[in-house]
Protein backbone atom coordinates (compact mmCIF):
# COMPACT_ATOMS: atom_id res chain seq x y z
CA UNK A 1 78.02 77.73 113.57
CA UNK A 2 81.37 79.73 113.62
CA UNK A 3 82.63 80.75 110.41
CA UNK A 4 86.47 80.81 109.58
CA UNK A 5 88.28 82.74 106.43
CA UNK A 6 91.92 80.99 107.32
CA UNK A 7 91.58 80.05 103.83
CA UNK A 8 91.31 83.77 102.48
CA UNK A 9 94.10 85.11 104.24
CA UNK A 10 96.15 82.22 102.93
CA UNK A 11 95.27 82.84 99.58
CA UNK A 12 95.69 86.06 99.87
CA UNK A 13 99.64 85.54 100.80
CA UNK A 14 100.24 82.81 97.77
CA UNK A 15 99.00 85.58 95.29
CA UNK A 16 100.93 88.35 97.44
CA UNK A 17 97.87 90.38 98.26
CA UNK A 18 97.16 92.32 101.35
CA UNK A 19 93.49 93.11 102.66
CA UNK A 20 93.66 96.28 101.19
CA UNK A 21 94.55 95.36 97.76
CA UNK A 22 91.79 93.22 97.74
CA UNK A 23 89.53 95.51 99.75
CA UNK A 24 89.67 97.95 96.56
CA UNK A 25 89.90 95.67 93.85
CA UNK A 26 86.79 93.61 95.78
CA UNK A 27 84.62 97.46 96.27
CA UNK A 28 84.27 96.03 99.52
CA UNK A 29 84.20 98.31 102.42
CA UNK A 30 86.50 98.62 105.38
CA UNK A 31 83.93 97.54 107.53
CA UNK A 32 83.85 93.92 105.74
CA UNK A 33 87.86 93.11 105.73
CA UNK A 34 87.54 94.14 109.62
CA UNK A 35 84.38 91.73 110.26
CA UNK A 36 86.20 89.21 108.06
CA UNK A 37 89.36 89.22 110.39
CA UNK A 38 87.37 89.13 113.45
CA UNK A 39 85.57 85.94 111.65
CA UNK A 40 82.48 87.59 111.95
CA UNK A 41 79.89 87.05 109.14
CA UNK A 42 79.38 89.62 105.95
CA UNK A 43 77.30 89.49 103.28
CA UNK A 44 76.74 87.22 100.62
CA UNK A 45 77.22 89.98 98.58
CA UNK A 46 81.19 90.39 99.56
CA UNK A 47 81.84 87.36 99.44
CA UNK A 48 80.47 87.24 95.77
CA UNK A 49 83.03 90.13 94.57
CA UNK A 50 86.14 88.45 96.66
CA UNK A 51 84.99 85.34 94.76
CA UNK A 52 84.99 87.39 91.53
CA UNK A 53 88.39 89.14 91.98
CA UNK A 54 90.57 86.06 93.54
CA UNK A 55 88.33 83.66 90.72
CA UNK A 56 87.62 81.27 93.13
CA UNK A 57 84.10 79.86 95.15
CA UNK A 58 83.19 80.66 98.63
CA UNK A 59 84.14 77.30 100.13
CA UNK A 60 87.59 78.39 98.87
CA UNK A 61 87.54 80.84 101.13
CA UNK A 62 85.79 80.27 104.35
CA UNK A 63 84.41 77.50 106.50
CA UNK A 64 81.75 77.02 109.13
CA UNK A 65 82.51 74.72 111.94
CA UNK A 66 81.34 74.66 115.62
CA UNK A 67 80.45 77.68 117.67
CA UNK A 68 83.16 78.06 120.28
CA UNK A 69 81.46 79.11 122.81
C-alpha cells in the first residue's frame, strides 16, 4: 500500500504553516518532512507529535491507497 499526506500539506496551507514551522514545533527531524514529501513512510512516532501540534488524528493527515507500481 502507498501512503499519501495530500491531506497534511493542505492543512498545513489553511492554518498558514510551512514544513518548517511545523518541523520545529512537531521536534520532528528534517529527515521526516523530506520522507513525508516524497510519501515515503515515517514513524508512528511523528506522526503522533504532527497529530499533537495541528490537534488532529492521523487519518486527517494521510491515506494509504494502492501501490503504484
Amino acid at each position: 500500500m502507498a501512503v499519501s499526506y495530500k491531506k497534511l500539506w493542505h492543512i498545513l496551507l489553511d492554518k498558514d504553516m510551512d514544513r518548517k514551522d511545523l518541523e520545529k514545533q512537531a521536534g520532528v527531524s528534517h529527515y521526516v518532512m523530506t520522507q513525508m514529501g516524497k510519501d515515503k513512510d515515517v514513524s508512528s512516532e511523528a506522526l503522533r507529535k504532527i497529530c499533537a501540534v495541528l490537534d488532529c488524528k492521523i487519518d486527517d493527515i494521510m491515506e494509504y491507497g494502492p501501490d503504484s507500481d
